[in-house]
PDB file of N, CA and C in Angstrom:
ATOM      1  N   UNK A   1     -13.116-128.525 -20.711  1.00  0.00           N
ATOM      2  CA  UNK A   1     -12.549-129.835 -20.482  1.00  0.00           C
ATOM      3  C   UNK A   1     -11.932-129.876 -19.087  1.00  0.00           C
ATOM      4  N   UNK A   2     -12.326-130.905 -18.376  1.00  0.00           N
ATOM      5  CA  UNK A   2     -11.811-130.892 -17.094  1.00  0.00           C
ATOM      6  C   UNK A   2     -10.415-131.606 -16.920  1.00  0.00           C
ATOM      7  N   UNK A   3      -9.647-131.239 -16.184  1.00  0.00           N
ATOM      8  CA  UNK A   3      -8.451-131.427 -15.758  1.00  0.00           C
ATOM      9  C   UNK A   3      -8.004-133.003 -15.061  1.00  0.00           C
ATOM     10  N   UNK A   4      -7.049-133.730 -15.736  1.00  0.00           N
ATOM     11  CA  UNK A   4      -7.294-134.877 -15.171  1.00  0.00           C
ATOM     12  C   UNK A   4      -5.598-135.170 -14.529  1.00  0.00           C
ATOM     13  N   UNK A   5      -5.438-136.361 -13.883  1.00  0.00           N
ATOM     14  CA  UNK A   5      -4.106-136.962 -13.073  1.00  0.00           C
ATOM     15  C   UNK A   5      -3.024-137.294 -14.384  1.00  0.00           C
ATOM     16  N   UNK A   6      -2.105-137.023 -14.953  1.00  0.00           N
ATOM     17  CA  UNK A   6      -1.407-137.481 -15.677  1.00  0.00           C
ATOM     18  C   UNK A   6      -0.857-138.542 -15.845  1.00  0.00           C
ATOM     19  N   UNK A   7       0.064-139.457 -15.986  1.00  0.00           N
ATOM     20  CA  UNK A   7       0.566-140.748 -15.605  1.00  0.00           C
ATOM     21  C   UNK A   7       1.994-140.596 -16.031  1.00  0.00           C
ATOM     22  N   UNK A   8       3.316-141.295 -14.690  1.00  0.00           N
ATOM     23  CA  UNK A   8       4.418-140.354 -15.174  1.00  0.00           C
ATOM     24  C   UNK A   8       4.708-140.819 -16.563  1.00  0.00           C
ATOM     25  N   UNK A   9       4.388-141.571 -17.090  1.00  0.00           N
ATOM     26  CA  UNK A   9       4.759-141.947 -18.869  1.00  0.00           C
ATOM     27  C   UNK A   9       4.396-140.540 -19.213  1.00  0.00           C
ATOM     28  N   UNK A  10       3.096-139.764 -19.073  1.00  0.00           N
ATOM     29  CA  UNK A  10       3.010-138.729 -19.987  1.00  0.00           C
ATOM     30  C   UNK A  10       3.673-137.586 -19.402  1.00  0.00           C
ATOM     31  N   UNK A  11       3.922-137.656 -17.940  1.00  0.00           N
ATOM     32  CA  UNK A  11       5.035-136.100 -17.513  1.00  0.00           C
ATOM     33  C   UNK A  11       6.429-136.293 -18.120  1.00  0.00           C
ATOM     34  N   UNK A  12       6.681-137.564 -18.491  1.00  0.00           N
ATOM     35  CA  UNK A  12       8.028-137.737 -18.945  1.00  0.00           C
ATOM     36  C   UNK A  12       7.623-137.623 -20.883  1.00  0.00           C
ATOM     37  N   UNK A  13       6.836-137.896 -21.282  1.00  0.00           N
ATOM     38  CA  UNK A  13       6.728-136.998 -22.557  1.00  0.00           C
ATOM     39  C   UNK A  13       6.814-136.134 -22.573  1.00  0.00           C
ATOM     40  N   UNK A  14       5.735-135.258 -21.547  1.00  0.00           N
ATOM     41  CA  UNK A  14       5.611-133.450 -21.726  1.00  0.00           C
ATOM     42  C   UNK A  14       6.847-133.236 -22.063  1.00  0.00           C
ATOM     43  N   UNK A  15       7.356-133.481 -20.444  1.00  0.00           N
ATOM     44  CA  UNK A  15       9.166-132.668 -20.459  1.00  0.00           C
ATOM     45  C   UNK A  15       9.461-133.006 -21.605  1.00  0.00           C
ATOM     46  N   UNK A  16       9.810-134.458 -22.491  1.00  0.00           N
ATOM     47  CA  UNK A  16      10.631-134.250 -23.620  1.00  0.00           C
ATOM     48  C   UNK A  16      10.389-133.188 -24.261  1.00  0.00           C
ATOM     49  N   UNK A  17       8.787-133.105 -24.904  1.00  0.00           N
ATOM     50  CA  UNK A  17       8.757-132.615 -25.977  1.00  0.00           C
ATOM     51  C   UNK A  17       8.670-130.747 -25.634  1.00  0.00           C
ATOM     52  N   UNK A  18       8.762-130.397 -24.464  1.00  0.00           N
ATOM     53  CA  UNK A  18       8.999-128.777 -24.175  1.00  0.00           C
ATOM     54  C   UNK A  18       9.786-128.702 -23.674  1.00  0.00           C
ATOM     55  N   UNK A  19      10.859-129.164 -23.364  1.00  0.00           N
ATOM     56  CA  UNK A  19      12.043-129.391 -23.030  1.00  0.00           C
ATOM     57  C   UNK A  19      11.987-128.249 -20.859  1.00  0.00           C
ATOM     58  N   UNK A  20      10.914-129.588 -20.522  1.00  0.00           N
ATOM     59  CA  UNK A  20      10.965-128.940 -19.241  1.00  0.00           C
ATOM     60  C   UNK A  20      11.457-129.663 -18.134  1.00  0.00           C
ATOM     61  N   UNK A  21      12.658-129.576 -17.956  1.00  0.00           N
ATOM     62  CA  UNK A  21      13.557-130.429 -17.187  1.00  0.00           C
ATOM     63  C   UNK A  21      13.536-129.482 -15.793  1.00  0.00           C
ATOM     64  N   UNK A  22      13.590-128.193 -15.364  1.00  0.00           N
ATOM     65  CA  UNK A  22      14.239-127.726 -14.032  1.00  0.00           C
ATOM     66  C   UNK A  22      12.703-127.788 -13.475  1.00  0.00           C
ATOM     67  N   UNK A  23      12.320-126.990 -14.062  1.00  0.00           N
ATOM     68  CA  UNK A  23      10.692-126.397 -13.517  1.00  0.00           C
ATOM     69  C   UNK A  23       9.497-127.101 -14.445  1.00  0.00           C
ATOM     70  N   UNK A  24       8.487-128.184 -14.097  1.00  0.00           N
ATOM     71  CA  UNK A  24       7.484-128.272 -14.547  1.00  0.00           C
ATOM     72  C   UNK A  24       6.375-127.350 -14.334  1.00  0.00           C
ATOM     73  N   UNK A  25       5.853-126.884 -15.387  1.00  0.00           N
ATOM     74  CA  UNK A  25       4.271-125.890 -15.426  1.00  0.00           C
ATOM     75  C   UNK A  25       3.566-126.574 -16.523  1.00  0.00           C
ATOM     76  N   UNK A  26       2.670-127.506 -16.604  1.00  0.00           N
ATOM     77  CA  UNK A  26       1.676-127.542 -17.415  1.00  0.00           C
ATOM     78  C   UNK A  26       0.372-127.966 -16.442  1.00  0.00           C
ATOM     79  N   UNK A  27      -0.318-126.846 -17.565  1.00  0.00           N
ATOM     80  CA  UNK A  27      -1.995-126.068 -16.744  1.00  0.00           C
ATOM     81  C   UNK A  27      -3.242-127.518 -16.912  1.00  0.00           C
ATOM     82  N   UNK A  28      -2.511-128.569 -18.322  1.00  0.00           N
ATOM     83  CA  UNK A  28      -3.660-129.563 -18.106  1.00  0.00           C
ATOM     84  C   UNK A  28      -3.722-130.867 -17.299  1.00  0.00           C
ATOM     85  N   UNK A  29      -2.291-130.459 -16.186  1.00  0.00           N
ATOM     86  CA  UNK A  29      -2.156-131.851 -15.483  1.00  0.00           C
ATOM     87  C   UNK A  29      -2.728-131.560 -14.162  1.00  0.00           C
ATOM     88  N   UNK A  30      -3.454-132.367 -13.387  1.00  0.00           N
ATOM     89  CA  UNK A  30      -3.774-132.285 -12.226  1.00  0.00           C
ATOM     90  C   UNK A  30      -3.487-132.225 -11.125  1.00  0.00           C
ATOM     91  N   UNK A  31      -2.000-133.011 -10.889  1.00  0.00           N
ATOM     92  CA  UNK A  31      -1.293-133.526 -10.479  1.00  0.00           C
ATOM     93  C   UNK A  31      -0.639-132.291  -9.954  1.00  0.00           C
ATOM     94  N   UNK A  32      -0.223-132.312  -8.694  1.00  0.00           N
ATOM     95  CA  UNK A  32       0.197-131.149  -7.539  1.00  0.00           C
ATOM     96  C   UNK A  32       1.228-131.596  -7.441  1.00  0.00           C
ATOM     97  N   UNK A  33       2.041-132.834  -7.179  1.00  0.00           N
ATOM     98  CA  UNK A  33       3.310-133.820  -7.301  1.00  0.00           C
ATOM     99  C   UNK A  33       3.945-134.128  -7.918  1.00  0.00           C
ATOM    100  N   UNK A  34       4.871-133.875  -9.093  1.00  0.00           N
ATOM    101  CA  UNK A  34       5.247-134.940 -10.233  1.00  0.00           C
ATOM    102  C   UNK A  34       6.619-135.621  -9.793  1.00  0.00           C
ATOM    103  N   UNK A  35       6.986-136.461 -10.349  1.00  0.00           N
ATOM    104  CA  UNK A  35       8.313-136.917 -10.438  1.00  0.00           C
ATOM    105  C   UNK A  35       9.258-136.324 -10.918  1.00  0.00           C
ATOM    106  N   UNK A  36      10.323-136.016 -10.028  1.00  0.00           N
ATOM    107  CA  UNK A  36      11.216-135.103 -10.892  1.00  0.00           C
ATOM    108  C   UNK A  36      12.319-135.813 -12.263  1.00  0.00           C
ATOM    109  N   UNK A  37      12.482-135.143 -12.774  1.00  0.00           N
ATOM    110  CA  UNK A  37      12.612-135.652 -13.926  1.00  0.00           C
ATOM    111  C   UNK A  37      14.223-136.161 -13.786  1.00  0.00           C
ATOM    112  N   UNK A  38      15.103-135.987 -12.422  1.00  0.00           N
ATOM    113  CA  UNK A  38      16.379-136.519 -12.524  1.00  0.00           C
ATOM    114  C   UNK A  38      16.104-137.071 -11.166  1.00  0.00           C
ATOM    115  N   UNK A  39      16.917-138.462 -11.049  1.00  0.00           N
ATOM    116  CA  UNK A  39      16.907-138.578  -9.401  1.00  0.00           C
ATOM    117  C   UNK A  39      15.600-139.050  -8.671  1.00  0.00           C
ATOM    118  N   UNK A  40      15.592-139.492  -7.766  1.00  0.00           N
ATOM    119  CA  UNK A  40      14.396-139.645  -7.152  1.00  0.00           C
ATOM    120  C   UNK A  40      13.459-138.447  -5.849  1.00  0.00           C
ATOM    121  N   UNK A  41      12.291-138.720  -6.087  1.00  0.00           N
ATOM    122  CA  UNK A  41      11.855-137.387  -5.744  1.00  0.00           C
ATOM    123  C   UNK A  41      10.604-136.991  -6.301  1.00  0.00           C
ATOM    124  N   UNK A  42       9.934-136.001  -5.768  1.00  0.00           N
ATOM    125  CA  UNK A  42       9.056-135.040  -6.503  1.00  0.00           C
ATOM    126  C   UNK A  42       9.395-133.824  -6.312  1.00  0.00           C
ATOM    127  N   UNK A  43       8.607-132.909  -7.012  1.00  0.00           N
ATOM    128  CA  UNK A  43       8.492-131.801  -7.529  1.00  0.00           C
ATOM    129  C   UNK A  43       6.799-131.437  -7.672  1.00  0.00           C
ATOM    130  N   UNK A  44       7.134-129.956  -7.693  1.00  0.00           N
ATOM    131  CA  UNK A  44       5.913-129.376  -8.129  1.00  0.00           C
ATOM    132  C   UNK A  44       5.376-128.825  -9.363  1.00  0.00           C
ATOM    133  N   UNK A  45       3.865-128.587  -9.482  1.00  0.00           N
ATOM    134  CA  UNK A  45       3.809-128.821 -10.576  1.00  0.00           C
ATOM    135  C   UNK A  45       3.478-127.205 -10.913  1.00  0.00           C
ATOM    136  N   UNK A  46       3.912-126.069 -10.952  1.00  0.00           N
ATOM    137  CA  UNK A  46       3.945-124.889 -10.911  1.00  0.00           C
ATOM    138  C   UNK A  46       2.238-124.556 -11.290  1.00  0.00           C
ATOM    139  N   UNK A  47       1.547-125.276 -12.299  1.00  0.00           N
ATOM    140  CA  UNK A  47       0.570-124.347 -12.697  1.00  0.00           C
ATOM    141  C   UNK A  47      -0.373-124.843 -11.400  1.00  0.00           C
ATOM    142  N   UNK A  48      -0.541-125.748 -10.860  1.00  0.00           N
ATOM    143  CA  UNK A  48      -1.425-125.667  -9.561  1.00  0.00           C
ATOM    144  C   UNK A  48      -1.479-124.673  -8.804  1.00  0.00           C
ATOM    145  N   UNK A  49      -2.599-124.207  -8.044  1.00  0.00           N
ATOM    146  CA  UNK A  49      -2.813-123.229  -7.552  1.00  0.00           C
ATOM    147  C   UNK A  49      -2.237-123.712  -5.968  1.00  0.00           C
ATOM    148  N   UNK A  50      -2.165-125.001  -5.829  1.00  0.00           N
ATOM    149  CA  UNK A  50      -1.624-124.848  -4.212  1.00  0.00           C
ATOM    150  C   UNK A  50      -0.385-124.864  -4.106  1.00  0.00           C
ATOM    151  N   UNK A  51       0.564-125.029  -5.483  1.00  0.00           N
ATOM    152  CA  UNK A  51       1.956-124.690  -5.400  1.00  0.00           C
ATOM    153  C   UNK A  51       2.314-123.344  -4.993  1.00  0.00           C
ATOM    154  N   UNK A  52       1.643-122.370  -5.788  1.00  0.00           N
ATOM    155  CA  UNK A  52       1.669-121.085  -4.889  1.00  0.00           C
ATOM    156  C   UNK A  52       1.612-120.538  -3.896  1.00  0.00           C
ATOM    157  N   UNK A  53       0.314-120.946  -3.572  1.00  0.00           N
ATOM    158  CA  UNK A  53      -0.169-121.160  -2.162  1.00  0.00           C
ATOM    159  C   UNK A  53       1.194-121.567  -0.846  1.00  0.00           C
ATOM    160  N   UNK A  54       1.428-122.824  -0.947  1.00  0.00           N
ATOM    161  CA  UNK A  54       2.245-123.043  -0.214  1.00  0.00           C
ATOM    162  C   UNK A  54       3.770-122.474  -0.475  1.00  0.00           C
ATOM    163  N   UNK A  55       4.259-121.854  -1.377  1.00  0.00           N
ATOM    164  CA  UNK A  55       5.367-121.255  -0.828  1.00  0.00           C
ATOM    165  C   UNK A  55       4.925-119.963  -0.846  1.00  0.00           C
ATOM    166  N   UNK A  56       4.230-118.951  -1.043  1.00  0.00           N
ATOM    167  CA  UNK A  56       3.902-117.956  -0.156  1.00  0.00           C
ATOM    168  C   UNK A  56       4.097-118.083   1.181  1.00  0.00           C
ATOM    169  N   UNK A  57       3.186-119.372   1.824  1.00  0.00           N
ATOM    170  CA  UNK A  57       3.177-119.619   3.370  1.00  0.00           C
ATOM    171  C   UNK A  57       4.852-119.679   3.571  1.00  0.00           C
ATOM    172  N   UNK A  58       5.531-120.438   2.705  1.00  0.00           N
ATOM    173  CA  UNK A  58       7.098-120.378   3.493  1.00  0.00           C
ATOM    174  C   UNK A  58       7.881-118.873   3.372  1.00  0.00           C
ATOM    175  N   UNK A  59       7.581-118.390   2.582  1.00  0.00           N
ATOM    176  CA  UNK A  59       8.099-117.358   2.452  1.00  0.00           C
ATOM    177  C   UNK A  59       7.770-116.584   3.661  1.00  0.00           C
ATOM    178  N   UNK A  60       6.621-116.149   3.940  1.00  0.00           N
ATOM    179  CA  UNK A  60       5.666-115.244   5.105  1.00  0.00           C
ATOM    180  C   UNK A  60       6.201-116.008   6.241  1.00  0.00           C
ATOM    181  N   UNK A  61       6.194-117.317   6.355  1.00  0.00           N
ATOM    182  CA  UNK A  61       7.109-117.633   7.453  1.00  0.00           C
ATOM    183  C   UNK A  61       8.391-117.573   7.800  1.00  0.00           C
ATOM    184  N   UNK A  62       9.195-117.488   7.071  1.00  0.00           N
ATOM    185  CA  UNK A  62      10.752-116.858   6.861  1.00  0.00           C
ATOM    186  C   UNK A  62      10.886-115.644   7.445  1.00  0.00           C
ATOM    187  N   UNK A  63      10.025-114.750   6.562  1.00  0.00           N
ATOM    188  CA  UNK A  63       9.696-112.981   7.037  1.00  0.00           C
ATOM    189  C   UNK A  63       9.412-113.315   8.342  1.00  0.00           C
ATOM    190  N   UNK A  64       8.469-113.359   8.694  1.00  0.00           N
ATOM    191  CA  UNK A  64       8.092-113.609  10.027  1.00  0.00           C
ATOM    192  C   UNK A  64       9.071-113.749  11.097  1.00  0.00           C
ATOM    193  N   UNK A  65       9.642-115.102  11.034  1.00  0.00           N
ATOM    194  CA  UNK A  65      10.884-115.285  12.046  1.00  0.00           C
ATOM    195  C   UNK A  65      11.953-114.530  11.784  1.00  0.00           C
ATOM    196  N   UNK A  66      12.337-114.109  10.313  1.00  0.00           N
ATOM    197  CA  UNK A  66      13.519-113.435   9.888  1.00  0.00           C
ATOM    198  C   UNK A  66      13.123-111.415  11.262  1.00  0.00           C
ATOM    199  N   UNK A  67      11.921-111.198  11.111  1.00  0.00           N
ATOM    200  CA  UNK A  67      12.044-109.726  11.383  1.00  0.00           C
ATOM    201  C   UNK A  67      11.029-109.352  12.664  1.00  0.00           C
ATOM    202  N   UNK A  68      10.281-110.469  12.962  1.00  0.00           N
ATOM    203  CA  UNK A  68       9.234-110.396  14.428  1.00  0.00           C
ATOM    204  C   UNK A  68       9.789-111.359  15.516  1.00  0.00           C
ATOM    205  N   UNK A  69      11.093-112.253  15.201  1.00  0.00           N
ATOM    206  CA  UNK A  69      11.050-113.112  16.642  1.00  0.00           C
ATOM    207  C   UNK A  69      12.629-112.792  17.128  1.00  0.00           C
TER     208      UNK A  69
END
Protein backbone atom coordinates (compact mmCIF):
# COMPACT_ATOMS: atom_id res chain seq x y z
CA UNK A 1 0.00 0.00 0.00
CA UNK A 2 1.42 3.20 -0.96
CA UNK A 3 1.92 6.02 1.30
CA UNK A 4 -0.30 8.95 1.01
CA UNK A 5 -0.48 13.08 2.35
CA UNK A 6 -2.55 12.99 5.53
CA UNK A 7 -4.96 15.87 6.20
CA UNK A 8 -4.34 17.81 9.52
CA UNK A 9 -7.95 16.46 10.71
CA UNK A 10 -6.26 13.02 10.61
CA UNK A 11 -2.63 14.14 12.27
CA UNK A 12 -4.78 15.59 14.91
CA UNK A 13 -6.59 12.16 15.36
CA UNK A 14 -3.37 10.13 15.18
CA UNK A 15 -1.91 12.25 18.05
CA UNK A 16 -5.16 11.79 20.03
CA UNK A 17 -5.47 8.39 19.79
CA UNK A 18 -1.39 7.49 20.52
CA UNK A 19 -1.07 10.09 22.55
CA UNK A 20 1.73 11.79 20.33
CA UNK A 21 1.96 15.27 21.35
CA UNK A 22 6.08 16.13 21.60
CA UNK A 23 7.39 13.97 18.73
CA UNK A 24 5.26 12.80 15.73
CA UNK A 25 6.46 9.29 14.00
CA UNK A 26 3.88 7.66 11.97
CA UNK A 27 5.40 5.46 8.98
CA UNK A 28 1.85 5.75 6.95
CA UNK A 29 1.84 9.52 6.56
CA UNK A 30 3.62 11.12 3.78
CA UNK A 31 3.84 14.20 4.90
CA UNK A 32 7.58 15.50 5.84
CA UNK A 33 5.74 18.71 7.63
CA UNK A 34 3.00 18.37 10.08
CA UNK A 35 1.39 20.86 12.21
CA UNK A 36 2.50 20.94 15.48
CA UNK A 37 0.12 19.94 17.67
CA UNK A 38 0.42 23.20 20.16
CA UNK A 39 0.90 26.70 18.80
CA UNK A 40 1.53 27.56 15.43
CA UNK A 41 4.14 25.95 13.39
CA UNK A 42 5.39 22.74 11.96
CA UNK A 43 7.17 19.93 12.87
CA UNK A 44 8.59 16.89 11.60
CA UNK A 45 7.40 13.93 10.86
CA UNK A 46 10.16 11.53 12.33
CA UNK A 47 9.37 8.39 10.23
CA UNK A 48 10.40 10.24 6.90
CA UNK A 49 13.54 9.48 5.69
CA UNK A 50 14.50 13.19 4.97
CA UNK A 51 13.88 14.07 8.59
CA UNK A 52 16.95 12.20 9.27
CA UNK A 53 18.65 13.14 6.61
CA UNK A 54 18.52 16.68 7.40
CA UNK A 55 19.50 16.78 10.91
CA UNK A 56 22.43 14.61 10.41
CA UNK A 57 23.46 17.53 7.93
CA UNK A 58 23.00 19.96 11.07
CA UNK A 59 24.63 18.04 13.28
CA UNK A 60 27.93 17.38 10.82
CA UNK A 61 27.67 21.00 10.45
CA UNK A 62 27.91 21.95 14.09
CA UNK A 63 30.95 19.33 14.31
CA UNK A 64 32.41 20.87 11.59
CA UNK A 65 32.48 24.52 12.74
CA UNK A 66 32.50 23.33 16.43
CA UNK A 67 36.27 21.47 15.74
CA UNK A 68 37.72 22.48 11.93
CA UNK A 69 37.13 26.39 11.84
Amino acid sequence: MAKRKWSFEEVNEYRREHNQYFLYYNDDDANFLVPKANGLGRTNNWAHPASWIIILAVIMLMVYHAFFK
